[in-house]
C-alpha atoms as a PDB file:
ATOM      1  CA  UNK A   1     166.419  70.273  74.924  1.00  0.00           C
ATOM      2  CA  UNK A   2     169.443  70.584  77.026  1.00  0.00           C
ATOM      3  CA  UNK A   3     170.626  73.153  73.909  1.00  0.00           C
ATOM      4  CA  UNK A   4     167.973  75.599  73.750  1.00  0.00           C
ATOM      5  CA  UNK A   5     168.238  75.859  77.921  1.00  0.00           C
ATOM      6  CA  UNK A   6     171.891  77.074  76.903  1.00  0.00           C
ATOM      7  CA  UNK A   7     171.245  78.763  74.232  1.00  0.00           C
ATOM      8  CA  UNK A   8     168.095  80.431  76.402  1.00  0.00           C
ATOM      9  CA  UNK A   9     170.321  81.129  79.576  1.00  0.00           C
ATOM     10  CA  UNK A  10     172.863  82.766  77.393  1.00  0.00           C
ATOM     11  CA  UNK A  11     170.624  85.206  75.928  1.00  0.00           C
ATOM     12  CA  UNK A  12     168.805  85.771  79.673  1.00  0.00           C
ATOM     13  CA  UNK A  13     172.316  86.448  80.556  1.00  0.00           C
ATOM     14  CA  UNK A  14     172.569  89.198  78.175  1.00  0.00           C
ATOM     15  CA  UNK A  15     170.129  90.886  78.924  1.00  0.00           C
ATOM     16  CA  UNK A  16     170.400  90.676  82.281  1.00  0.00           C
ATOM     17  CA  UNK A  17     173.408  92.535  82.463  1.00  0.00           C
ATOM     18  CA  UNK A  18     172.174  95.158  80.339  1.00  0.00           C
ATOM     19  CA  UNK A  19     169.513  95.280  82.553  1.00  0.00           C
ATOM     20  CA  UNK A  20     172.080  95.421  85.193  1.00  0.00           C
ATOM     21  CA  UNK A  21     173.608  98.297  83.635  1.00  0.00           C
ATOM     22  CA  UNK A  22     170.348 100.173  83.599  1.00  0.00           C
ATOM     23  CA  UNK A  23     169.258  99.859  86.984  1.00  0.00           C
ATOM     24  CA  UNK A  24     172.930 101.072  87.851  1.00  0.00           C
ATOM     25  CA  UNK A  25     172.118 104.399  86.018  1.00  0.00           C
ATOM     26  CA  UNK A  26     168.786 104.674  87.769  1.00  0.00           C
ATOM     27  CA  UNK A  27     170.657 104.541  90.685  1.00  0.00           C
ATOM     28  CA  UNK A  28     173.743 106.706  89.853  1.00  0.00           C
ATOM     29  CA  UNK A  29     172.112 108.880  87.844  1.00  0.00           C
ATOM     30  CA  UNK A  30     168.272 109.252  88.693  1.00  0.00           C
ATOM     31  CA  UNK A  31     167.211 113.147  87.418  1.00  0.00           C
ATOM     32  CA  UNK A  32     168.949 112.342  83.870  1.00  0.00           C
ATOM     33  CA  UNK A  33     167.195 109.025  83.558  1.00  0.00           C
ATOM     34  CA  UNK A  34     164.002 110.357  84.437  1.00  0.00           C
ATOM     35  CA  UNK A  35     164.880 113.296  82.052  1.00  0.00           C
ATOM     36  CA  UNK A  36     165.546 110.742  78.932  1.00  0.00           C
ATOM     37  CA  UNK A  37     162.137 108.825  79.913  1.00  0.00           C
ATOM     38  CA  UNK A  38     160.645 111.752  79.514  1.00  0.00           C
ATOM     39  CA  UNK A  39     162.467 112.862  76.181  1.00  0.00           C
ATOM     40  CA  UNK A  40     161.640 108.886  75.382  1.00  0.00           C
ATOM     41  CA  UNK A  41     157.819 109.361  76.029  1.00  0.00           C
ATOM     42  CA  UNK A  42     157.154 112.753  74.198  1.00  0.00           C
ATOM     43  CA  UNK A  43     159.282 112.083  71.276  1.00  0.00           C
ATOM     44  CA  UNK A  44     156.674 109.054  70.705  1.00  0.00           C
ATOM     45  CA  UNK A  45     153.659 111.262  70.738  1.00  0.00           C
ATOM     46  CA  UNK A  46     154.927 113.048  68.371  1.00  0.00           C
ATOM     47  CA  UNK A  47     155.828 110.513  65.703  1.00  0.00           C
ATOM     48  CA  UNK A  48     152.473 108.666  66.677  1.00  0.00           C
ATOM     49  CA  UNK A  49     150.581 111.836  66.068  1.00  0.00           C
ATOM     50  CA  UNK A  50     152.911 112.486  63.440  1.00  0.00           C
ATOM     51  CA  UNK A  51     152.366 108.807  61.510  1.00  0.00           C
ATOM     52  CA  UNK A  52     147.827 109.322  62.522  1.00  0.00           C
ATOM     53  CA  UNK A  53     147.947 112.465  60.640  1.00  0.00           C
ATOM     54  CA  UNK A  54     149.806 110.997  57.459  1.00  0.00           C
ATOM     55  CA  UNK A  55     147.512 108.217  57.858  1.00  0.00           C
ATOM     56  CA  UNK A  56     144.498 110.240  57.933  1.00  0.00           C
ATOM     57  CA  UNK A  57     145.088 112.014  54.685  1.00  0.00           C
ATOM     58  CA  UNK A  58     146.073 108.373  52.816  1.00  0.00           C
ATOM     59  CA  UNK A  59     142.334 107.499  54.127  1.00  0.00           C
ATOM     60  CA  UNK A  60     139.807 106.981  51.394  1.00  0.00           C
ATOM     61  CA  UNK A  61     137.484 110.461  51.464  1.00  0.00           C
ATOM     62  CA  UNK A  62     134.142 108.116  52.573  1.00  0.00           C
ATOM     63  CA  UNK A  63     136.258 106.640  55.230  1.00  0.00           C
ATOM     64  CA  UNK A  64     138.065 110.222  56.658  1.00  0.00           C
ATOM     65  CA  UNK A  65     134.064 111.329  56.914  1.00  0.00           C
ATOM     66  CA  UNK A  66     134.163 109.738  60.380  1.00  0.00           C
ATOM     67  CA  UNK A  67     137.587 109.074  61.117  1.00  0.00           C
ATOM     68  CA  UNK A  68     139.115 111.318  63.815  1.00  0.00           C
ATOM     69  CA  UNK A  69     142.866 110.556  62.955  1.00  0.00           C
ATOM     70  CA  UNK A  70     143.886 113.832  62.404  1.00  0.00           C
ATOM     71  CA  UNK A  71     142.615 115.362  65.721  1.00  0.00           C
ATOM     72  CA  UNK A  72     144.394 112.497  67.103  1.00  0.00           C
ATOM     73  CA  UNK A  73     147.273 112.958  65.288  1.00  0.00           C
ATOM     74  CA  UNK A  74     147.727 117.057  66.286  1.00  0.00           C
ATOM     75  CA  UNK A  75     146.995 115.965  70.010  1.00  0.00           C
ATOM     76  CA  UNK A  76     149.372 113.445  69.984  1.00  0.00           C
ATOM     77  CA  UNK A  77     151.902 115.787  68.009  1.00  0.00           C
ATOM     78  CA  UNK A  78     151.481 119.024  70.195  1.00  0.00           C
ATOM     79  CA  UNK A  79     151.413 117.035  73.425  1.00  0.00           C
ATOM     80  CA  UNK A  80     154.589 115.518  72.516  1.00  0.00           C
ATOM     81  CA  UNK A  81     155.995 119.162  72.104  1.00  0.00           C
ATOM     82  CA  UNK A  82     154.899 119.977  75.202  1.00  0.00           C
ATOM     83  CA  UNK A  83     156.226 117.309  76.839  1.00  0.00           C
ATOM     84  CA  UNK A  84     159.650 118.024  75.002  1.00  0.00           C
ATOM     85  CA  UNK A  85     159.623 121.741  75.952  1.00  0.00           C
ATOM     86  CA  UNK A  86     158.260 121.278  79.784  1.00  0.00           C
ATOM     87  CA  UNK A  87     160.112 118.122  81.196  1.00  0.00           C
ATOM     88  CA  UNK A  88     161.813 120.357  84.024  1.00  0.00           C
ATOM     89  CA  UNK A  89     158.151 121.608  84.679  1.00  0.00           C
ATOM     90  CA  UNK A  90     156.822 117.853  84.760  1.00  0.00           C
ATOM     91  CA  UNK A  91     159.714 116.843  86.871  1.00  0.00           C
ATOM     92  CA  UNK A  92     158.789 119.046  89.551  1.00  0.00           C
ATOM     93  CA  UNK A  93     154.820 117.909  88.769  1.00  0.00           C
ATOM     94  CA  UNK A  94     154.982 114.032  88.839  1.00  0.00           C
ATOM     95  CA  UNK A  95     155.949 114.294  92.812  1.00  0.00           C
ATOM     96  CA  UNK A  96     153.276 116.581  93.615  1.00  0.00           C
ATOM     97  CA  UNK A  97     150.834 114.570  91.769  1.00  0.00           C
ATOM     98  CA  UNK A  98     151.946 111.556  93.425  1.00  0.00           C
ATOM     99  CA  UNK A  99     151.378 113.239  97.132  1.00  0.00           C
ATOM    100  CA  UNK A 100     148.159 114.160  96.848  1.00  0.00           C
ATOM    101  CA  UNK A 101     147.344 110.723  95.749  1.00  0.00           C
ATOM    102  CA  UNK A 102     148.915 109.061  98.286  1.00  0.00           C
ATOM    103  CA  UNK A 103     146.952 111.742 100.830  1.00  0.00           C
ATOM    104  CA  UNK A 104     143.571 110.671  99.495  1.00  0.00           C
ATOM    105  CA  UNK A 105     144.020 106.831  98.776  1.00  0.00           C
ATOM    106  CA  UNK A 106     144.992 107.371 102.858  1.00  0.00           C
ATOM    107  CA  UNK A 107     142.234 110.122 103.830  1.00  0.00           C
ATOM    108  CA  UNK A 108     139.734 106.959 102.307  1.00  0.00           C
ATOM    109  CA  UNK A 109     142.097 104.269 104.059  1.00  0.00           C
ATOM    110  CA  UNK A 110     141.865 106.293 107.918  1.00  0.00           C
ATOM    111  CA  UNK A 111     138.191 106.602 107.112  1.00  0.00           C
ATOM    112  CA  UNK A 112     137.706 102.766 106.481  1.00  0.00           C
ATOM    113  CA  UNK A 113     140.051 102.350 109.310  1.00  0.00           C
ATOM    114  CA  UNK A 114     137.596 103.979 111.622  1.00  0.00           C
ATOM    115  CA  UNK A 115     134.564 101.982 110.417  1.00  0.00           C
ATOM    116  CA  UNK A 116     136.618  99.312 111.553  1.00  0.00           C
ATOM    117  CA  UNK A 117     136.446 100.271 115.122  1.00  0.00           C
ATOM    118  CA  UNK A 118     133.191  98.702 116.010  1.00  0.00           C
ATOM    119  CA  UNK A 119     134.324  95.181 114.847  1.00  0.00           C
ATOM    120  CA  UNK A 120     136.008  93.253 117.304  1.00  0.00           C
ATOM    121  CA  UNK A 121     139.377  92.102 116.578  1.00  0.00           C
ATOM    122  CA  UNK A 122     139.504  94.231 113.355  1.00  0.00           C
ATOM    123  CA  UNK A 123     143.193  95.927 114.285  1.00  0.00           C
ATOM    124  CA  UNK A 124     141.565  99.215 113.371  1.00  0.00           C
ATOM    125  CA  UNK A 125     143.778 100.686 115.208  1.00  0.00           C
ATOM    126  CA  UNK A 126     146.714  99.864 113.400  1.00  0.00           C
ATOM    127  CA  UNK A 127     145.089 100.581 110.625  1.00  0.00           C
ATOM    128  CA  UNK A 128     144.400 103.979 111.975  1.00  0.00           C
ATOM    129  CA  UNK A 129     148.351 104.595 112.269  1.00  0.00           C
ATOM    130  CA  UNK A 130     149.282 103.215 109.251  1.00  0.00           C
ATOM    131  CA  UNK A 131     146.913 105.663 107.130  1.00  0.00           C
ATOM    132  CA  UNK A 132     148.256 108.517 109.009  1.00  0.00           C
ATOM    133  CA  UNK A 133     151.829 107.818 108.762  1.00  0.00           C
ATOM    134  CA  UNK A 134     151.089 107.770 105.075  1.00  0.00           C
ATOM    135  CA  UNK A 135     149.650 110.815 104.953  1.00  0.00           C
ATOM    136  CA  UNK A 136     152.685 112.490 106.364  1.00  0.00           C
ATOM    137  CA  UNK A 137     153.847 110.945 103.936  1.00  0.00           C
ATOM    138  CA  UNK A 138     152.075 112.431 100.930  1.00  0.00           C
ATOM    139  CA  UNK A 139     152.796 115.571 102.640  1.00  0.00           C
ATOM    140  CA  UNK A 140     156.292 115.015 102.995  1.00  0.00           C
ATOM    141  CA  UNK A 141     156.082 113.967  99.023  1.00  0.00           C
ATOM    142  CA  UNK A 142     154.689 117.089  98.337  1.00  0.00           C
ATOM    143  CA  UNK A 143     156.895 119.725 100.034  1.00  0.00           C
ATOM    144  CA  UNK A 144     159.892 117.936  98.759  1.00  0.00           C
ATOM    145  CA  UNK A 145     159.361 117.042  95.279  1.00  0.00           C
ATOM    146  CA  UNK A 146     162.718 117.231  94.267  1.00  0.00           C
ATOM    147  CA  UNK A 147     164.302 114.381  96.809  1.00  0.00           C
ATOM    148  CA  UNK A 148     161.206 112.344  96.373  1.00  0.00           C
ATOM    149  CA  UNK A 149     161.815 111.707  92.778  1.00  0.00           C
ATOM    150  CA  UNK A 150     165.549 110.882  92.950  1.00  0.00           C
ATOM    151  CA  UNK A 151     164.366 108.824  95.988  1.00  0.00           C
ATOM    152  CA  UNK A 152     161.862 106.707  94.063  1.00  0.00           C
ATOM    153  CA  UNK A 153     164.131 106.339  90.965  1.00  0.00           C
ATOM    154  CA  UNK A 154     167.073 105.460  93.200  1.00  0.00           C
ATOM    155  CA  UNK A 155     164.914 102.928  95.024  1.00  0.00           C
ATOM    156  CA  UNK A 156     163.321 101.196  91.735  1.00  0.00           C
ATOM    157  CA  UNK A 157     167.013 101.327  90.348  1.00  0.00           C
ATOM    158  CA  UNK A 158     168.477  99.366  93.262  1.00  0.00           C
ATOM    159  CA  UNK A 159     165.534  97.105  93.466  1.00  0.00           C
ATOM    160  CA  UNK A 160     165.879  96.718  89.644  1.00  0.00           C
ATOM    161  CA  UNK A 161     169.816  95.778  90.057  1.00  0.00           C
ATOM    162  CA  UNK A 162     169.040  93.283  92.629  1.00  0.00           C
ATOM    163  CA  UNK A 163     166.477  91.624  90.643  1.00  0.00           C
ATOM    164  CA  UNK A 164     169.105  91.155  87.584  1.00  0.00           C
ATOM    165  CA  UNK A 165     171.563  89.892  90.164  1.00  0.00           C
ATOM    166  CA  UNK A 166     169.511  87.458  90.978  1.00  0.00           C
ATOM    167  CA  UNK A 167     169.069  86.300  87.181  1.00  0.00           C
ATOM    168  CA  UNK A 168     172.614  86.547  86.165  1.00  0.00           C
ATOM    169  CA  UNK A 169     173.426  84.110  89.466  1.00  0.00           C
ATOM    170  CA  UNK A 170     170.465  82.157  87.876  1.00  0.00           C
ATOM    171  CA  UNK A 171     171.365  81.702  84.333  1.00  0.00           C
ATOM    172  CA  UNK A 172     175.237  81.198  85.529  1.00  0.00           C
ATOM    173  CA  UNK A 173     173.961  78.492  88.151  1.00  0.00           C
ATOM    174  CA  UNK A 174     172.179  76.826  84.816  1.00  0.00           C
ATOM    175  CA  UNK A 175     174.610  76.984  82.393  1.00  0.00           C
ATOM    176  CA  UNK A 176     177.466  75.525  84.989  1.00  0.00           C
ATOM    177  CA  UNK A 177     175.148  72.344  85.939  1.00  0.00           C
ATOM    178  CA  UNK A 178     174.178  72.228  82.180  1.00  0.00           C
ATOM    179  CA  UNK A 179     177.824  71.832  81.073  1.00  0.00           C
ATOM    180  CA  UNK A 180     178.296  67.955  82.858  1.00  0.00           C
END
């Protein structure tokens, strides 16, 4: 037993620092990561659309009747082009998107919030602030696309690093007490 925890912490240690080295280029380097994910995603449409249309045509005839590979296959495919040729365009997009999200999920959060009023004891109040301070926000999200995304990636790339610290000072704190 005491072997496999070793041989287990070894390999979490690994990957941890791989992981490690990731979340340091989300940090460092946020617009090219987000770039490659991109790259990452569309380049997988295609060959999935790519490997549904070879499998549509190496379907029996009775079965390709009612089989809808090969639509699924060109979406997939084109889609993934698009993505390739447009990930500037969806760069800029994904922010935008995300603000006017976060302005409705709040626009339905302030109204809630002011239901609450009549209930005693409810903190609608707070509530009340919170929602609008999100709002501002979504708006802020939304007129500054550009910061907002190397914000968020820098943010889930320092959170990620922290979380892999925390492992590697894990699986080290294991393996030392596992060695007497």
């Amino acid at each position: 037993m005491k072997e496999y925890i070793k041989k287990y912490e070894k390999n979490s240690l690994i990957g941890s620092i791989l992981m490690l080295a990731l979340a340091l280029i989300l940090i460092v380097k946020p617009i090219e990561f987000m770039e490659t994910v991109i790259f990452i995603f569309g380049s997988i449409l295609i060959i999935n659309g790519i490997i549904h249309i070879i499998s549509y045509f190496r379907t029996d005839k009775e079965m390709r009747i009612m089989s809808l590979e090969l639509l699924e296959g060109i979406m997939e495919t084109l889609s993934g082009i698009l993505i390739l040729l447009s990930t500037k365009s969806l760069m800029a997009v994904f922010p935008i998107l995300l603000g006017v999200w976060v302005i409705i999920k709040n626009i339905i959060g302030l109204q809630i919030s002011i239901n609450l009023k009549d209930i005693p004891q409810s903190g609608w109040l707070g509530l009340v602030i919170l929602s609008i301070l999100s709002i501002i926000l979504g708006i802020v999200i939304i007129f500054n696309p550009f910061s907002t995304i190397i914000t968020i990636t820098s943010l889930a790339g320092f959170l990620f690093a922290i979380t892999e610290i925390v492992n590697i000072v894990e699986s080290i704190y294991t393996l030392i007490k596992l060695k007497n």
